[in-house]
Protein backbone atom coordinates (compact mmCIF):
# COMPACT_ATOMS: atom_id res chain seq x y z
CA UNK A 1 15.29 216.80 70.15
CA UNK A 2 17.95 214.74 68.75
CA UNK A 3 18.16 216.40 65.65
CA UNK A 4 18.97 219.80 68.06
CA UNK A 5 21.44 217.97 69.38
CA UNK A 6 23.00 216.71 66.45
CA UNK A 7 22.82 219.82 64.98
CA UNK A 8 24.23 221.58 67.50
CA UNK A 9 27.18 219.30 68.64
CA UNK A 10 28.28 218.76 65.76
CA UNK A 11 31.65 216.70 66.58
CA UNK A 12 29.23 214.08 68.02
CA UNK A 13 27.96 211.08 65.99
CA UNK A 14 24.81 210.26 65.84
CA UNK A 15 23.01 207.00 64.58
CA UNK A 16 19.44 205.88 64.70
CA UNK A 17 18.13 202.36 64.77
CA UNK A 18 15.20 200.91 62.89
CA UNK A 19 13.76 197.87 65.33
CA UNK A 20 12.00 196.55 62.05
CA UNK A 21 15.18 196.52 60.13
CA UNK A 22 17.11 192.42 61.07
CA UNK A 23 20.36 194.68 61.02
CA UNK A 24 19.70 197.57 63.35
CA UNK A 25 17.71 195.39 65.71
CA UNK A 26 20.98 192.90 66.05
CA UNK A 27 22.51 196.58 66.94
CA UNK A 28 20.06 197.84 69.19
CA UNK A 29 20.04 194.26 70.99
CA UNK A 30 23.78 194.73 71.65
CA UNK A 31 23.38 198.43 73.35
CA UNK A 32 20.67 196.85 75.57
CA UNK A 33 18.39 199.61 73.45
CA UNK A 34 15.16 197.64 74.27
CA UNK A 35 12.64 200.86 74.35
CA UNK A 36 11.87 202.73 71.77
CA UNK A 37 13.36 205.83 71.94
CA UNK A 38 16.92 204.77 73.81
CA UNK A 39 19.00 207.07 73.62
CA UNK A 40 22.70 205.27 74.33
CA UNK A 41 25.99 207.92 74.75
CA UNK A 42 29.25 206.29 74.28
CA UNK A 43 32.14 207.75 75.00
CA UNK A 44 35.69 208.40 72.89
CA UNK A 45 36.92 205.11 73.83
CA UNK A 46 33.85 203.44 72.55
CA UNK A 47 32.57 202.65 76.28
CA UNK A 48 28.71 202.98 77.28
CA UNK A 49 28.87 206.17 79.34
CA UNK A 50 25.44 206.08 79.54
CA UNK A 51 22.21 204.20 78.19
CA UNK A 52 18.66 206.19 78.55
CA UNK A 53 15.27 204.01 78.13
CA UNK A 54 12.38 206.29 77.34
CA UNK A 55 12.38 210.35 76.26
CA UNK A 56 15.15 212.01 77.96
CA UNK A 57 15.04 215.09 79.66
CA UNK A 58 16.49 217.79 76.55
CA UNK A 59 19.18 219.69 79.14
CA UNK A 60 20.45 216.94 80.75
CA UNK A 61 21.24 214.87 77.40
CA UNK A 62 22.49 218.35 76.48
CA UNK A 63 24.81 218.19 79.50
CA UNK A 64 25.43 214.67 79.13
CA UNK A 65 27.04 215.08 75.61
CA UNK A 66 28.63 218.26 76.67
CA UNK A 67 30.12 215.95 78.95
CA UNK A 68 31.81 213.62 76.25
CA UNK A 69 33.66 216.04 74.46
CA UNK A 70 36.69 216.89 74.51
């Protein structure tokens, strides 16, 4: 699903986290990412818009990211 959405917003970022790797975890601890898959949208100012434990729904992340851009 990511991958889609990667793929087809292509202005957004997108970064994934290894938990087993000391770096990424340090990462994932600071986004409050403590479920494997979070998916964590931030916005153009670099604020949390939103954080989501657990598989997302595909449309609304789809809407979600729509609603970041500008």
């Amino acid at each position: 699903m990511v991958d889609g959405i990667e793929r087809d917003f292509p202005a957004m970022q997108v970064f994934r986290l290894d938990f087993n790797d000391e770096t990424d975890s340090a990462a994932a601890r600071a986004l409050r990412a403590t479920h494997h898959p979070t998916i964590v949208l931030i916005d153009p100012e670099g604020q949390v818009h939103q954080r989501i434990p657990g598989p997302p729904d595909e449309q609304s992340l789809r809407d979600e990211t729509r609603s970041l851009l500008p």
